[in-house]
Protein backbone atom coordinates (compact mmCIF):
# COMPACT_ATOMS: atom_id res chain seq x y z
CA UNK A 1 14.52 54.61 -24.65
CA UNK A 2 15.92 56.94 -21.74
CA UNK A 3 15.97 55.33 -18.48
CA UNK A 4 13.05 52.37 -17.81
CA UNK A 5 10.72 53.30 -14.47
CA UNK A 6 8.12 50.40 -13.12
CA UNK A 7 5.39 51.97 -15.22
CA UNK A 8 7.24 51.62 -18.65
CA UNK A 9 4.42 49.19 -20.36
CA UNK A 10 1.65 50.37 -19.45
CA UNK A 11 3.08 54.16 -20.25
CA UNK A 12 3.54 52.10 -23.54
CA UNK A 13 0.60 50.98 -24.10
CA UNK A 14 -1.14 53.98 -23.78
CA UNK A 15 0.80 55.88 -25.75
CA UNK A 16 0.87 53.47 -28.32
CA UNK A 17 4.43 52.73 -28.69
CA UNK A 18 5.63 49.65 -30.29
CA UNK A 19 7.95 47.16 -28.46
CA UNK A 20 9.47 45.84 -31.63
CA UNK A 21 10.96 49.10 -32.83
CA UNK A 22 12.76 49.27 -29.36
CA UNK A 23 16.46 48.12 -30.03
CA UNK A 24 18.54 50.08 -27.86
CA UNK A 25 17.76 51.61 -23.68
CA UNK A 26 20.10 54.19 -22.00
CA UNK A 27 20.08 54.38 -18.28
CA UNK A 28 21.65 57.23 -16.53
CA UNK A 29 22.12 55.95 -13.30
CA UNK A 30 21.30 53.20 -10.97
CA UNK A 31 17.98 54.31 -8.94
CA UNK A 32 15.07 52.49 -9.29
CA UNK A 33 12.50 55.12 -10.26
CA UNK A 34 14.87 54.65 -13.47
CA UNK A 35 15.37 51.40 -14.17
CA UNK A 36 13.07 48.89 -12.14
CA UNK A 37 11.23 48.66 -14.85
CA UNK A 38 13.61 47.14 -16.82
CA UNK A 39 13.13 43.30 -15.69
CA UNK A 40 9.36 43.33 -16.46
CA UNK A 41 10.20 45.08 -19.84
CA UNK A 42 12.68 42.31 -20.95
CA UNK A 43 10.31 39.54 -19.51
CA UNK A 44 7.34 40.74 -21.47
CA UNK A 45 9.42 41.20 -24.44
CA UNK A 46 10.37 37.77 -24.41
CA UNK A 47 6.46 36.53 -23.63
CA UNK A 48 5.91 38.27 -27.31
CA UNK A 49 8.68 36.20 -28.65
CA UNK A 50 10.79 39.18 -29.55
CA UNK A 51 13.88 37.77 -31.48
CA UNK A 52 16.29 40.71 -32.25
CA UNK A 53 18.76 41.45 -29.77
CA UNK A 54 17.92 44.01 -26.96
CA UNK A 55 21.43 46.51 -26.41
CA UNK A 56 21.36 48.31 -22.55
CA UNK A 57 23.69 51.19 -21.97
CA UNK A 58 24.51 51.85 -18.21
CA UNK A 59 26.77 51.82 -15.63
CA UNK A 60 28.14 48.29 -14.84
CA UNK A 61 26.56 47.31 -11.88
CA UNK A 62 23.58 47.36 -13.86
CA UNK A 63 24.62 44.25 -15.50
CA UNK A 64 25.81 42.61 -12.18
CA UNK A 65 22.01 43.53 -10.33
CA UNK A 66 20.15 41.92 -12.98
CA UNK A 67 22.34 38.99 -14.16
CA UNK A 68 20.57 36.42 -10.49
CA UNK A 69 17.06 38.02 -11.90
CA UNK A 70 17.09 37.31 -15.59
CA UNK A 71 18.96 33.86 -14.81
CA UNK A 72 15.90 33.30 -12.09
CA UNK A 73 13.30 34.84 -13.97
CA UNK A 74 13.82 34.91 -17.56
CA UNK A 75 16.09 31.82 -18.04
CA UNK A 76 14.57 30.72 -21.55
CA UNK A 77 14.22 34.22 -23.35
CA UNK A 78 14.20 34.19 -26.72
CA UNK A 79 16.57 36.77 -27.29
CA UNK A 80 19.66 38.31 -26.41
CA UNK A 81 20.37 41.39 -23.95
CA UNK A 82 23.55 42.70 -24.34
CA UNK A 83 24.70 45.10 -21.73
CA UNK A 84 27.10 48.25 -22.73
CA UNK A 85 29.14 48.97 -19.62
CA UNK A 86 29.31 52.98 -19.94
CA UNK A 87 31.46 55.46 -17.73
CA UNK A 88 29.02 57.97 -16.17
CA UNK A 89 31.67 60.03 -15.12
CA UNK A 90 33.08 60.15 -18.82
CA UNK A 91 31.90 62.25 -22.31
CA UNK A 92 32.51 59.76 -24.46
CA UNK A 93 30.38 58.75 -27.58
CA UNK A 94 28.52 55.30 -26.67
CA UNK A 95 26.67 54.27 -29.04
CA UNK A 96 26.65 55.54 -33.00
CA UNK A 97 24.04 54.14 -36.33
CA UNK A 98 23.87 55.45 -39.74
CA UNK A 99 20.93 58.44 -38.07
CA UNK A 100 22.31 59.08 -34.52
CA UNK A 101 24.85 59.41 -32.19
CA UNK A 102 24.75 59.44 -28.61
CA UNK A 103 27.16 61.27 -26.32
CA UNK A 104 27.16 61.12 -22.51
CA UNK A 105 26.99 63.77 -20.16
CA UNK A 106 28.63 63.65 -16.84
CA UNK A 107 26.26 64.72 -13.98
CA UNK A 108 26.61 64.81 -10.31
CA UNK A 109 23.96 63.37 -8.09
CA UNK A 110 24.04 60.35 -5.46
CA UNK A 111 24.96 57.68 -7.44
CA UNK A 112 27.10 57.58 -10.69
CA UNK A 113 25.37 59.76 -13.27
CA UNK A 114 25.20 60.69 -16.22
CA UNK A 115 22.53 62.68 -19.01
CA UNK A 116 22.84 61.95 -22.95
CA UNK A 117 23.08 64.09 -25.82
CA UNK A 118 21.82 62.57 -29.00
CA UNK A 119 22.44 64.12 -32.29
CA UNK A 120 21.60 63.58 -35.82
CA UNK A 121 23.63 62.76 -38.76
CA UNK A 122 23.20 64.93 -41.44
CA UNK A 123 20.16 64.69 -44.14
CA UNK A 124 20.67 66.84 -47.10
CA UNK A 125 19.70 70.27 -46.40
CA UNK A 126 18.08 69.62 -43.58
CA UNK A 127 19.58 70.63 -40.56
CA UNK A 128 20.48 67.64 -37.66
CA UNK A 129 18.69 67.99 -34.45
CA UNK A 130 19.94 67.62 -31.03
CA UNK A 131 18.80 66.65 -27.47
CA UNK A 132 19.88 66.22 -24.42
CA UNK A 133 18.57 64.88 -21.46
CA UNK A 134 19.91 65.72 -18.09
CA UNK A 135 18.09 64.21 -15.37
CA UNK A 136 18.78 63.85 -11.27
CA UNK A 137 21.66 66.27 -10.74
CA UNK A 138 22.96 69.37 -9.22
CA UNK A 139 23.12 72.60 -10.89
CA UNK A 140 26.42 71.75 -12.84
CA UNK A 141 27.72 74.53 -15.02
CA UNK A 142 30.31 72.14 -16.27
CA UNK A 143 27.88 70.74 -19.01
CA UNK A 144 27.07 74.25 -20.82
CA UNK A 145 29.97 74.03 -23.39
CA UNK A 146 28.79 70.10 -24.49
CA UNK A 147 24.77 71.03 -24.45
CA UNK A 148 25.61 74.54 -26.61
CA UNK A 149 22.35 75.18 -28.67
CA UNK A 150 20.89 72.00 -28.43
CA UNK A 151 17.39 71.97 -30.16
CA UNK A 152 15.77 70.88 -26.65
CA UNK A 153 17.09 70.69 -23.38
CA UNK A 154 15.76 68.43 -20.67
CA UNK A 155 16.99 68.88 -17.17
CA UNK A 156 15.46 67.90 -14.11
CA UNK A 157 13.31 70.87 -11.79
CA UNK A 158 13.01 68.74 -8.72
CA UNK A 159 12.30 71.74 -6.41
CA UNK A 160 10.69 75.37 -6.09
CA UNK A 161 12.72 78.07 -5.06
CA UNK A 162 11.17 77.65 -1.63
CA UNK A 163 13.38 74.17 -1.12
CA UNK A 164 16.56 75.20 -2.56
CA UNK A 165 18.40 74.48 0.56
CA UNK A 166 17.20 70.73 0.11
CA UNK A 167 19.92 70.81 -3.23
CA UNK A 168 22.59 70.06 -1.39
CA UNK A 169 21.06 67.08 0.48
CA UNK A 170 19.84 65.46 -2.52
CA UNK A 171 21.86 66.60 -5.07
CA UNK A 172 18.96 67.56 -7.28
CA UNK A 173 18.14 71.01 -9.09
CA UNK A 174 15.29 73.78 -8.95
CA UNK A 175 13.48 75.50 -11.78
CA UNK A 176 15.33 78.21 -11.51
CA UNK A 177 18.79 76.23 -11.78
CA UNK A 178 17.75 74.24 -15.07
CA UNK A 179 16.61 77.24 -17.08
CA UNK A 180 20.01 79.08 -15.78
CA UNK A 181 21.84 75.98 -17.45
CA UNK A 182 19.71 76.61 -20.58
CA UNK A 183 19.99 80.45 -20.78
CA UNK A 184 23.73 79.93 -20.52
CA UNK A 185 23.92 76.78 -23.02
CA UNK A 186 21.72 79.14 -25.68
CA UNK A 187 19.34 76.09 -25.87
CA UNK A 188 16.37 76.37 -27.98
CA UNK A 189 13.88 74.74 -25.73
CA UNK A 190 13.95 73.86 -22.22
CA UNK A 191 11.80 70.87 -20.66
CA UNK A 192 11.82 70.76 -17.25
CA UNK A 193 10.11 67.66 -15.09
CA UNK A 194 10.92 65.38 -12.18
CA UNK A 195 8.77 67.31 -9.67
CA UNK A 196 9.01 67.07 -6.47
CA UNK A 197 6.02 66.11 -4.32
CA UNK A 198 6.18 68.72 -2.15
CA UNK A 199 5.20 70.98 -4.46
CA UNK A 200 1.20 70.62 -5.34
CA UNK A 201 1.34 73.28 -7.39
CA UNK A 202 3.51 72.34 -10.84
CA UNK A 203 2.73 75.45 -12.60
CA UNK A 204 5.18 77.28 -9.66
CA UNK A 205 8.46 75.07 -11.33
CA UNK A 206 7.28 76.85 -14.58
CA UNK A 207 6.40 80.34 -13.61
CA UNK A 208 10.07 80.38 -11.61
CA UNK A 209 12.04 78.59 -14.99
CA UNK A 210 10.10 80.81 -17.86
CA UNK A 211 11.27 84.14 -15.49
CA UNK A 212 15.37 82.61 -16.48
CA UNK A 213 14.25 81.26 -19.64
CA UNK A 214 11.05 81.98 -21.22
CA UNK A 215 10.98 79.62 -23.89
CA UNK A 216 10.42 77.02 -21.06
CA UNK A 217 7.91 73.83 -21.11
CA UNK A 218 6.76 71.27 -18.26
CA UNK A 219 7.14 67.73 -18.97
CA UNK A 220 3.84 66.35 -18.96
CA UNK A 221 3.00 62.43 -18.58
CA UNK A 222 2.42 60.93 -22.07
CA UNK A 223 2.62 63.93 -24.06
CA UNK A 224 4.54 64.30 -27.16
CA UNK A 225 7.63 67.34 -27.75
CA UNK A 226 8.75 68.40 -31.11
CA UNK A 227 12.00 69.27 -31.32
């Protein structure tokens, strides 16, 4: 799992996803529409006697803000949560299996921040895949040579042309910037979401991305992407 908002279970349930194959959550920075969710998502787990361990990747405060919670809340879990104390402000590889590797991505937004790029290990003749996911941060050029070609690109279209001056501000991207980040990384797909509210209208972040990079899609609650 990428990052773990307030609605996480019910987005679950509805989807149906299954709690048990969930080993391993990467959070890419410390704002609570991304990981709020998380202390209802380990208490629940815990309800439904989960018993393998539960691995969290994130910046180390992350540990430090919900260490008084779980110890108030959640003080007879049946399993463990180990937290990975990651550098945001790092590439380095964080977490490898025998299918997957994941990389991180330095952003710049707010807070400490970083995307992930996850890649497949080789099968055969088939070819790996790769994603990566970079969410809340400015336009940042920096990141084209580590996303080159990815298979899908996610990066965050907070605003419309029409609010580019509120960038700066917030340290956030528009349309326009995330598909210039994929034209330039040669990306196969680019998914754009995090929309801002004051924009009613979400088919303007994709007319203004797919005019940069036509092979553009909007993130849309609960559906599925194929790589």
């Amino acid at each position: 799992m990428i990052d773990c908002g307030e609605g996480i279970q019910l987005t679950m349930r509805q989807m149906g996803l299954k709690t048990a194959r969930l080993y391993s959550i990467f959070i890419s920075h410390l704002h609570g529409d991304h990981c709020f969710g998380l202390i209802g998502l380990i208490s629940t787990l815990s309800m439904m006697h989960r018993t393998q361990p539960l691995h969290i990747y994130a910046h180390a405060d992350l540990e430090k803000l919900l260490r008084p919670m779980l110890d108030y809340h959640c003080e007879e879990l049946t399993y463990e949560v180990i937290f990975h104390a990651i550098n945001p402000r790092k590439k380095e590889v964080i977490f490898s299996d025998r299918t997957v590797t994941v990389e991180t991505i330095p952003l710049k937004h707010k807070v400490p921040t970083c995307g992930f790029l996850f890649y497949e290990h080789h099968r055969g003749q088939e070819p790996r895949k790769r994603y990566a996911y970079c969410s809340d941060t400015q336009y940042r050029e920096t990141i084209v040579p580590q996303i080159e070609g990815v298979d899908m690109l996610f990066h965050e279209a907070t605003f419309t042309d029409e609010w580019e001056s509120r960038c700066a501000a917030t340290m956030h991207s528009t349309a326009r910037q995330a598909a210039t980040i994929a034209d330039k990384a040669h990306v196969g797909k680019l998914l754009i979401g995090h929309y801002s509210s004051r924009e009613d209208n979400h088919t303007v972040f994709l007319q203004q991305a797919q005019e940069v990079f036509p092979n553009t899609i909007m993130a849309v609650e609960r559906e599925t992407y194929i790589l």
